[in-house]
Protein backbone atom coordinates (compact mmCIF):
# COMPACT_ATOMS: atom_id res chain seq x y z
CA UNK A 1 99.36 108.53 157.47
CA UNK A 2 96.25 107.39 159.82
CA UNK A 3 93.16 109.65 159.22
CA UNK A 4 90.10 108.56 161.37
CA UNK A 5 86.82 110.31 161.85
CA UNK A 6 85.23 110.38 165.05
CA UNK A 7 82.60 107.70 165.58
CA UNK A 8 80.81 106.21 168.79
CA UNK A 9 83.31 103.69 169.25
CA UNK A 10 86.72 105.84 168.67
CA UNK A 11 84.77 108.03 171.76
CA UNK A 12 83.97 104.88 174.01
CA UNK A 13 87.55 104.08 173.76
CA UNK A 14 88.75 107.11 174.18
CA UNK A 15 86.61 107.64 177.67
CA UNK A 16 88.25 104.54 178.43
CA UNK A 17 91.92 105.29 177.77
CA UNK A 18 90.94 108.48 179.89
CA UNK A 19 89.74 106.14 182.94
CA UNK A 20 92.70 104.21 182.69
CA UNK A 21 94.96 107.44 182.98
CA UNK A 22 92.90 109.08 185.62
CA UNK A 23 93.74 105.44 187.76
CA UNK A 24 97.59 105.82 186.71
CA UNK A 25 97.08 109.39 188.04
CA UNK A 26 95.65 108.94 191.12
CA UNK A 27 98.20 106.61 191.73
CA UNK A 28 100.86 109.02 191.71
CA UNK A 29 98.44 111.69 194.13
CA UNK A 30 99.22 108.44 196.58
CA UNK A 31 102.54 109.20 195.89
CA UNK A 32 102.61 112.77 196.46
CA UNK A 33 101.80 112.44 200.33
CA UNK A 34 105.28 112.24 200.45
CA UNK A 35 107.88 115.22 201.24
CA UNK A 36 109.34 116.94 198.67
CA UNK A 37 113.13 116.81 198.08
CA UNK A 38 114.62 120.01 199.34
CA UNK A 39 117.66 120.41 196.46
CA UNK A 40 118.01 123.90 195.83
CA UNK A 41 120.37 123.02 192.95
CA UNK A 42 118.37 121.81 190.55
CA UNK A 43 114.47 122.88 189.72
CA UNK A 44 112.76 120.74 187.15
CA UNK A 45 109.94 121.96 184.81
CA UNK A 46 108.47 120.16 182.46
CA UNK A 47 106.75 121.40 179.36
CA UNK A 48 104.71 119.66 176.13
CA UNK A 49 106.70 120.22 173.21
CA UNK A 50 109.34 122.69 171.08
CA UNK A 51 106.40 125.07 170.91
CA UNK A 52 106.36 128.73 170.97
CA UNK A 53 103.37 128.37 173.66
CA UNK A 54 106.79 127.89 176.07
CA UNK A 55 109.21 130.85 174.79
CA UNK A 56 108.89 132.39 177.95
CA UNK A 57 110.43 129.52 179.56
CA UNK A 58 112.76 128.25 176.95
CA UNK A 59 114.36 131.55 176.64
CA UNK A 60 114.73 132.12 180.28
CA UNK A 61 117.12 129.04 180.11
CA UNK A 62 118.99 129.73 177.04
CA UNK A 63 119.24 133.52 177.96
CA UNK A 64 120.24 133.13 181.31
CA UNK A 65 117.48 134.77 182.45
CA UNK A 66 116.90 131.90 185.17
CA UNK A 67 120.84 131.99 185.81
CA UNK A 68 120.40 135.59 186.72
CA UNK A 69 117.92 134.73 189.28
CA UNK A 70 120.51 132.23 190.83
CA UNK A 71 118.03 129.41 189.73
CA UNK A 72 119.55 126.20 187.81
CA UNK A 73 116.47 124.62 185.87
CA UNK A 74 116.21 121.99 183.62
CA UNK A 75 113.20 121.87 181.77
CA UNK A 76 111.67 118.49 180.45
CA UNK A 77 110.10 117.50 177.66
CA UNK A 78 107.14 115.18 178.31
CA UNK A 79 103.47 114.54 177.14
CA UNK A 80 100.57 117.04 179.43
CA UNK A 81 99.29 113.46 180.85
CA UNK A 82 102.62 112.43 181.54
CA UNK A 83 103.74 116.06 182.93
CA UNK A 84 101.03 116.02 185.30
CA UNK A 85 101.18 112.27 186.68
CA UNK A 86 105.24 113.63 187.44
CA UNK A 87 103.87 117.37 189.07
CA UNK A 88 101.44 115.24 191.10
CA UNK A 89 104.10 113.22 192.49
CA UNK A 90 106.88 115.35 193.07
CA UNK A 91 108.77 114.29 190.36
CA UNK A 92 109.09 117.62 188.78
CA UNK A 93 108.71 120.73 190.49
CA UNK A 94 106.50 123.13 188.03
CA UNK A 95 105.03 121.81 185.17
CA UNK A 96 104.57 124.44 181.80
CA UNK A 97 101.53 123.25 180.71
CA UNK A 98 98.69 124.36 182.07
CA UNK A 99 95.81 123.25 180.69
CA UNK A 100 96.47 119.69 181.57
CA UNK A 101 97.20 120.43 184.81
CA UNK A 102 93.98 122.23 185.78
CA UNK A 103 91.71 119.49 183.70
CA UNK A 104 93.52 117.20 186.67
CA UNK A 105 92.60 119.19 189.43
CA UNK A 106 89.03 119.22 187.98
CA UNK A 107 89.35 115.37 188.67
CA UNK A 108 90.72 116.05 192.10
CA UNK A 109 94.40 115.86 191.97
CA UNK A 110 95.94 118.63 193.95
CA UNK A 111 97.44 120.82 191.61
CA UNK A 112 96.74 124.37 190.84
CA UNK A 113 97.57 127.03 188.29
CA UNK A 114 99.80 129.93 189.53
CA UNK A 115 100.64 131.81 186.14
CA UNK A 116 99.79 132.06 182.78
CA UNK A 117 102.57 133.42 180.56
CA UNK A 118 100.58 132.62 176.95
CA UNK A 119 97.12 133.41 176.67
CA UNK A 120 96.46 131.55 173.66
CA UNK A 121 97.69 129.05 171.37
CA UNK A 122 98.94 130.03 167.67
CA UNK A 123 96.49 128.18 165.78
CA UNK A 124 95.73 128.82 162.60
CA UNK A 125 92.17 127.42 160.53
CA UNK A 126 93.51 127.37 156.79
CA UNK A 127 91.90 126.25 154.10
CA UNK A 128 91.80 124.78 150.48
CA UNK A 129 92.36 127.43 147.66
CA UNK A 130 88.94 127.21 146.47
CA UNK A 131 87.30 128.29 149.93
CA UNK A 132 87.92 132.12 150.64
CA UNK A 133 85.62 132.27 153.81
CA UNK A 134 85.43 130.36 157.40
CA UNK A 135 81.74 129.65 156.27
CA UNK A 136 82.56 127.73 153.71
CA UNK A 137 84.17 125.21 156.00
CA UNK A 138 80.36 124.46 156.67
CA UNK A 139 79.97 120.25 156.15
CA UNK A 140 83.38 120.42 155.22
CA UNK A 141 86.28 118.27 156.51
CA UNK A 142 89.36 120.11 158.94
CA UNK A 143 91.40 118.09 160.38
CA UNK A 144 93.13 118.44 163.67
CA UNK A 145 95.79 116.38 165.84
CA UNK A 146 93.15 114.94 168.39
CA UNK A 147 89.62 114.82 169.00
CA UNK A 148 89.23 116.29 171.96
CA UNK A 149 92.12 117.68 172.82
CA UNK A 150 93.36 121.58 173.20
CA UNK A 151 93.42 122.02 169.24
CA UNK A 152 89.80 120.74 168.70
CA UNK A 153 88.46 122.87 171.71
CA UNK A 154 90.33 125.92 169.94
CA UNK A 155 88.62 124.79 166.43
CA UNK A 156 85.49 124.74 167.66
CA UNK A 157 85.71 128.02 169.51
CA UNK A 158 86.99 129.65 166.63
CA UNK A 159 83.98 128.62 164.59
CA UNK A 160 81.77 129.62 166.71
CA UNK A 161 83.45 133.21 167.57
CA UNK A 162 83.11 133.79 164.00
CA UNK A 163 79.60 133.01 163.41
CA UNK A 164 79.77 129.52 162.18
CA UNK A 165 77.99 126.44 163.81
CA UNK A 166 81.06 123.99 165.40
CA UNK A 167 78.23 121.11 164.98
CA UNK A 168 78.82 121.62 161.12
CA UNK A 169 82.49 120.53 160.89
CA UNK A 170 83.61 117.09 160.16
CA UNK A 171 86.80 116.69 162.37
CA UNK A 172 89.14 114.68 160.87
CA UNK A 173 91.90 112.86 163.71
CA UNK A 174 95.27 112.60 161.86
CA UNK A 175 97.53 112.41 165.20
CA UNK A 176 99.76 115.08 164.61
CA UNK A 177 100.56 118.47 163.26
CA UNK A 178 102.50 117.08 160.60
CA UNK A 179 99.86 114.67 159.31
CA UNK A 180 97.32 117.53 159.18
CA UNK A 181 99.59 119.27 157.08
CA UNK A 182 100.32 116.40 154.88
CA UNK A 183 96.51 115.91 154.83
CA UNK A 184 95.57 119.35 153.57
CA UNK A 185 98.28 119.54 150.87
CA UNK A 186 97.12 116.46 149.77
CA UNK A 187 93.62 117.17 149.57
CA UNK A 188 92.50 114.55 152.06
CA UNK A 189 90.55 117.36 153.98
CA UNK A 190 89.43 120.47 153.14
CA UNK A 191 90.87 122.66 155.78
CA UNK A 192 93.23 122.21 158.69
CA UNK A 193 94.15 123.77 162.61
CA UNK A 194 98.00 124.30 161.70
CA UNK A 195 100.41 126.52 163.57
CA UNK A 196 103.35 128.18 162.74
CA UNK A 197 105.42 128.28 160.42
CA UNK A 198 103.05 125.68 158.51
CA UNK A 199 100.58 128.16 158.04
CA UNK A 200 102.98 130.69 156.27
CA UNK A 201 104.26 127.89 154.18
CA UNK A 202 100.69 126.96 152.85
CA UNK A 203 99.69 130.20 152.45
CA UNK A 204 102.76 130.60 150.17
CA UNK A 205 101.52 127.79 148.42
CA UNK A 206 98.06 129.48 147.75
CA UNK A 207 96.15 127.56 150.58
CA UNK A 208 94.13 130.37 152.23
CA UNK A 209 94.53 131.37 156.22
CA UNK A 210 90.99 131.82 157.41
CA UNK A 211 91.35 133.46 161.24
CA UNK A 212 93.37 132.40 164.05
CA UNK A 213 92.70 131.93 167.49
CA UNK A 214 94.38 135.53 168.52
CA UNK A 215 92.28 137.06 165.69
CA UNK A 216 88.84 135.42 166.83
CA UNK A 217 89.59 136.12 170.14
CA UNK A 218 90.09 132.89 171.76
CA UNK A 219 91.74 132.88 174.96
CA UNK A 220 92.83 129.86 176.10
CA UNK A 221 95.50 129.04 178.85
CA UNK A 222 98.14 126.58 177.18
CA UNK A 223 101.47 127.69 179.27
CA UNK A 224 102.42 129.44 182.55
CA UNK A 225 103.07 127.42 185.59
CA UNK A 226 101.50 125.15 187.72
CA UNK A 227 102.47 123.12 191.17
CA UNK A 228 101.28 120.57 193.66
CA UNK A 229 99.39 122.57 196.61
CA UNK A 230 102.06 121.20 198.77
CA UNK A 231 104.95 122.99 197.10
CA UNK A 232 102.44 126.26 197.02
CA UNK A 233 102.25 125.83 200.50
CA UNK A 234 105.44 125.47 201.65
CA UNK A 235 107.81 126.35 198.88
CA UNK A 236 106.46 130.21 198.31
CA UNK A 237 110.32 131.39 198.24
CA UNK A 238 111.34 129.21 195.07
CA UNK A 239 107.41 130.16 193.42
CA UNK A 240 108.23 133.23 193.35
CA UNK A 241 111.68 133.50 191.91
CA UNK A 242 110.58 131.62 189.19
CA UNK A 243 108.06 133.76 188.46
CA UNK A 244 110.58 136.71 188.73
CA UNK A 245 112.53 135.21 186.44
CA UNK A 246 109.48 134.95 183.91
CA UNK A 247 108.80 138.14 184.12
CA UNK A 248 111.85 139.12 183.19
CA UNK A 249 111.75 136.43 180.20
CA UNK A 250 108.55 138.11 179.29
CA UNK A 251 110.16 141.64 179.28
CA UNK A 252 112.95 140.55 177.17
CA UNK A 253 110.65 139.05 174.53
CA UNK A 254 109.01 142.41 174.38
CA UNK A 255 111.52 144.48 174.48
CA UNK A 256 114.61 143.00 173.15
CA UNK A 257 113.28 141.98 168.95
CA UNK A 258 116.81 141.53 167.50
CA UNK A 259 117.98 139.24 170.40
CA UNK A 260 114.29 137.10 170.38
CA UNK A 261 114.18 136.70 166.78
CA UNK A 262 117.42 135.50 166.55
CA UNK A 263 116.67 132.72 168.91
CA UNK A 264 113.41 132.24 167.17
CA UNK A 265 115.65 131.68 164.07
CA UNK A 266 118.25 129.08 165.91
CA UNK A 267 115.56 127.33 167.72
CA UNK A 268 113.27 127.02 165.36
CA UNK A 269 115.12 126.49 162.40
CA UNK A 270 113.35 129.45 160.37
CA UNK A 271 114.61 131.58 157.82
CA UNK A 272 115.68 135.34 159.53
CA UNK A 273 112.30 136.88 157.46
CA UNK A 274 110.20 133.85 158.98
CA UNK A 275 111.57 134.27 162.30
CA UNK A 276 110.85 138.15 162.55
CA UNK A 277 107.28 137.22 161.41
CA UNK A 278 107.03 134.87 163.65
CA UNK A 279 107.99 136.87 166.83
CA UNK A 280 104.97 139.48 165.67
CA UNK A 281 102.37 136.97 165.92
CA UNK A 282 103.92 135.53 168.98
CA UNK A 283 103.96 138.88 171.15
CA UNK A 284 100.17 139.61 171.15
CA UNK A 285 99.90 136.36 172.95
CA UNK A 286 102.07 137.02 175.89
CA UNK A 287 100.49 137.83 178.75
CA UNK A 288 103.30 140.30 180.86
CA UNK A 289 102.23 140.36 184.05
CA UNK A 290 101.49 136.50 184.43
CA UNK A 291 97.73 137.38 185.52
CA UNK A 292 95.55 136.11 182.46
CA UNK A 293 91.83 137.32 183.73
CA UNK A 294 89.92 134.86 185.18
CA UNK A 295 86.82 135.09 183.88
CA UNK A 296 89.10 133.98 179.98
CA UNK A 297 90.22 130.68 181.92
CA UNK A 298 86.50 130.16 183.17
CA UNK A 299 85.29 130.63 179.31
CA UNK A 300 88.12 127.78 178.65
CA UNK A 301 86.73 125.71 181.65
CA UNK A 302 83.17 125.97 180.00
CA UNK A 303 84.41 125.10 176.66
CA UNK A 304 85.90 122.01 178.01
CA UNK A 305 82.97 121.11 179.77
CA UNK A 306 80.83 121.52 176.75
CA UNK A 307 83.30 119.48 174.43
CA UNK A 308 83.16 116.44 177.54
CA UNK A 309 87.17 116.79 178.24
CA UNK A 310 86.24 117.75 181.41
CA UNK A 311 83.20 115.77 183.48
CA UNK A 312 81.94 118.32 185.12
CA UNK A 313 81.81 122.28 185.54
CA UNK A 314 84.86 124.33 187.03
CA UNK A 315 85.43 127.58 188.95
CA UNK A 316 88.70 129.11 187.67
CA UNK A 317 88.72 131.00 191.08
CA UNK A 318 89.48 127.67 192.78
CA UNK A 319 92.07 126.36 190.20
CA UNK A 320 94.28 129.53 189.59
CA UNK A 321 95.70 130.83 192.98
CA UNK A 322 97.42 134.24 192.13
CA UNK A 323 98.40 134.91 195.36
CA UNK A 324 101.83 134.72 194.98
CA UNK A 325 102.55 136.56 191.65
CA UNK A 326 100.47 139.77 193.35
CA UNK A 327 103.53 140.00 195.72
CA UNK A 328 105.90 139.60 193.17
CA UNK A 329 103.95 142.03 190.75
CA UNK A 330 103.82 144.34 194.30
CA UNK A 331 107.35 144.36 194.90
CA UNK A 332 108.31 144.56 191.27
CA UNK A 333 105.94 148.02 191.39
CA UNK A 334 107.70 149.10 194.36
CA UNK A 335 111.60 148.89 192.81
């Protein structure tokens, strides 16, 4: 297991690495001058992980929910950098993951955020047995995946929506979920950003669950859909049924418990009791109508200024175009 704290150096090279991926990126925005392929057979999405940040979109497939819609979609599994160097040329048609996507149109490629289907991540802060309050986290060690990234914005915001100074934590890299958890239970840290189901399992262990990000109120965009302005522009037929069929996903997870938390079970690999859990803490997080408010993305966009993952300041009313979904949510009204 690699543990690193953050030092001037691991940041230099970081803003390097960064450079180097905004050149690989704009290299594919070259790229994207080119046509689309028209193949109405086959629409690829591509989202981060097995995360239930995309249940919306893995259910639609494995439901038939997109089948309904007379859409055949294959979603991909690839890295946000990666996902958005592929959306920017054409090489996927929608990508999941939206934060990544609108950091790179801060930076000028041409993509754009056209839903948001999750309006926050499931992260949980837990702790050490011996600390019963987020406070005591104060000089304190927590460890998350990556410095910088969408689980160390969401620490920090959580600290700070509960009254505790994000300048006072000592965050600990470990490059994964997994090592954080291994890093916690062995006592290399204090505390840890876990999600589920590896907060329920420390908890059961006596490891205490301090707040979460839907219980501090942290809004932050991590799924929905996003496209190149050229498929927004001349694709609005396919947009849209996509997002019907989302909407529908969405309904199903709302409506339909016995059905969800079965898949929750099978996809997950979680025991029936876990999986019914699990689909409670999921459902506040859903946002139905695809419309997250704007002025929550623009508190994200400010975060991620503040934290340096984006170089300068954003206006979410230039990166999310809901243009679209309000004529889908219009004729969905009118049936």
């Amino acid at each position: 297991m690699l543990i690193m704290q953050t030092n001037t150096s691991q940041f230099r090279r970081k803003r390097f690495a960064c450079g180097t991926a905004f050149c690989v990126l704009v290299f594919f925005q070259i790229l994207a001058g080119q046509p689309f392929a028209q193949d109405s057979k086959k629409i690829r999405i591509g989202y981060s992980a097995l995360s239930l940040s995309f249940l919306p979109q893995l259910f639609a497939r494995d439901a038939g929910v997109f089948q309904k819609h007379g859409l055949t979609v294959e979603l991909i599994q690839m890295a946000g950098p990666i996902q958005v160097a592929a959306l920017a040329a054409g090489e996927i048609d929608f990508g999941a993951a939206v934060s990544p996507a609108l950091f790179a149109a801060v930076r000028g490629l041409p993509l754009r955020g056209v839903m948001i289907t999750v309006k926050t991540p499931l992260f949980y802060i837990v702790s050490e047995p011996s600390l019963k309050r987020i406070g005591d986290l104060a000089g304190k060690k927590v460890a998350v995946d990556t410095v910088g990234a969408l689980q160390y914005i969401a620490a920090r915001a959580m600290f700070k929506k509960k009254g505790v100074n994000p300048d006072q934590i000592s965050y600990i890299q470990t490059g994964s979920a997994s090592n954080s958890l291994a890093a916690l239970n062995s006592g290399a840290v204090n505390g840890a950003l876990l999600s589920i189901p590896n907060n329920v399992i420390m908890t059961q262990k006596g490891f205490n669950q301090l707040t979460s990000t839907a219980e501090a109120g942290v809004n932050f965009p991590p799924a929905g859909l996003s496209v190149h302005v050229n498929k927004l522009q001349k694709e609005a037929s396919q947009i849209k049924r996509v997002m019907e069929a989302l909407l529908d996903s969405l309904d199903l997870i709302e409506t339909d418990s016995a059905r969800v938390a079965k898949y929750i079970q099978s996809q997950w690999k979680l025991s029936p009791a876990l999986a019914l859990e699990t689909q409670r803490l999921v459902r506040p997080t859903l946002v139905a109508t695809g419309k997250m408010n704007l002025e929550d993305v623009q508190e994200f966009l400010d975060a991620a200024y503040e934290n340096g993952q984006i170089q300068q300041k954003a206006n979410s009313k230039i990166l999310m175009d809901y243009g679209l979904l309000d004529d889908v949510l219009k004729n969905r009204r009118a049936k």
